[in-house]
Protein backbone atom coordinates (compact mmCIF):
# COMPACT_ATOMS: atom_id res chain seq x y z
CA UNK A 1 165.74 108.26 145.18
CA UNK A 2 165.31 109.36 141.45
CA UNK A 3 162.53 111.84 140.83
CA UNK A 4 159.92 110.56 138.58
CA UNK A 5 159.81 112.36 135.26
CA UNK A 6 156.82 114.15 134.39
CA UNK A 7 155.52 114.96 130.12
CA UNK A 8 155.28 118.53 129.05
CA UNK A 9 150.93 117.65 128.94
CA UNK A 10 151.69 117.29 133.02
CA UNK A 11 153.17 120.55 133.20
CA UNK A 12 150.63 122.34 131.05
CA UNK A 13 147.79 120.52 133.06
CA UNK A 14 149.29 121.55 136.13
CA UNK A 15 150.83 124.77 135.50
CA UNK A 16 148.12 127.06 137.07
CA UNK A 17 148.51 125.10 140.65
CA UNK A 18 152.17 125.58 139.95
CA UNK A 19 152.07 129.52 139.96
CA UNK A 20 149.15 129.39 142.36
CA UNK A 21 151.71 127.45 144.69
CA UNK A 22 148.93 125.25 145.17
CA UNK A 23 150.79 121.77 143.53
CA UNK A 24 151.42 119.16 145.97
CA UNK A 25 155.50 119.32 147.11
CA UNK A 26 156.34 115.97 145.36
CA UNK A 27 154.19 117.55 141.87
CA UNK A 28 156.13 120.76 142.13
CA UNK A 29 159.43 119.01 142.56
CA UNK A 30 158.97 116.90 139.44
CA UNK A 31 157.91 120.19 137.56
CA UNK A 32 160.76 121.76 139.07
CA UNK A 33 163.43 119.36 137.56
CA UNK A 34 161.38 119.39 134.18
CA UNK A 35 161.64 123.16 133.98
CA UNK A 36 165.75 122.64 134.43
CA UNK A 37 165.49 120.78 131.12
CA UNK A 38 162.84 121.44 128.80
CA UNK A 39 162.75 125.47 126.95
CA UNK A 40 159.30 124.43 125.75
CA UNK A 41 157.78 124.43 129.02
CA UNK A 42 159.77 126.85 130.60
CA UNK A 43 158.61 129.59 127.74
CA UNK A 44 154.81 128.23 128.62
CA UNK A 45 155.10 129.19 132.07
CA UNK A 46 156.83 132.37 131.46
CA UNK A 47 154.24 133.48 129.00
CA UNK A 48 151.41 132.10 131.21
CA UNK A 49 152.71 134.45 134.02
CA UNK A 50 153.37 137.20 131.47
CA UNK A 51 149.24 137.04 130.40
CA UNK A 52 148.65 136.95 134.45
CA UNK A 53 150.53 139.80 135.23
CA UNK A 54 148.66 141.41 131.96
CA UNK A 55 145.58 141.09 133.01
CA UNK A 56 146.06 141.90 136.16
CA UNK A 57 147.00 144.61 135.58
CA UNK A 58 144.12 146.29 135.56
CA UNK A 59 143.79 147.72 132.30
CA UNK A 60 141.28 146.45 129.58
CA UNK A 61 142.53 145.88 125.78
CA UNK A 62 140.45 144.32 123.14
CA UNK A 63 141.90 141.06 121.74
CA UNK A 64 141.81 140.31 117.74
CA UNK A 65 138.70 138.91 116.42
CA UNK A 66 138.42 134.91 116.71
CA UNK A 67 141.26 135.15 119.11
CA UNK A 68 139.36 133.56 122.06
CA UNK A 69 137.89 130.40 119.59
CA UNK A 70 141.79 129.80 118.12
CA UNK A 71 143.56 129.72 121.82
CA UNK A 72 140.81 127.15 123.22
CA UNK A 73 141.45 125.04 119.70
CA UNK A 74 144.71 125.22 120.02
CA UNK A 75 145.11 124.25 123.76
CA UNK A 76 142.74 121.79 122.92
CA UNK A 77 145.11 120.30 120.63
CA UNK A 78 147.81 120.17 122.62
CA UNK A 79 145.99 118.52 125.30
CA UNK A 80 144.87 115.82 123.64
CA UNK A 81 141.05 116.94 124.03
């Protein structure tokens, strides 16, 4: 049976149960195949675990002024929200 495709918003809603392994085995499948085909979403996840590994690492940086306020209104944007 064909796997159903899934839209990059999917992905992006779903991509912190993805690295958190927490997605349900049918989700992470779909995301799976996406990730074969789409550079878009495979940069978003590789950046998104990039920024985790940052800021886990322990070590505290200051981020450019207005930073915080243009990341939520831009992820806002791309969510549809």
């Amino acid at each position: 049976m064909a796997t159903k495709e899934i839209s990059c918003v999917e992905i992006w809603r779903e991509l912190s149960n993805y690295i958190d392994d927490e997605a349900e085995p049918a989700l992470r499948q779909r995301m799976d195949e996406h990730f074969k085909t789409c550079k878009h979403c495979v940069a978003v996840l590789d950046g998104t675990r990039n920024v985790i590994r940052l800021v886990g690492d322990g070590r505290a940086f200051d981020m450019p002024a207005g930073f915080s306020e243009r990341l939520k209104a831009s992820l806002a944007r791309k969510l549809g929200g």
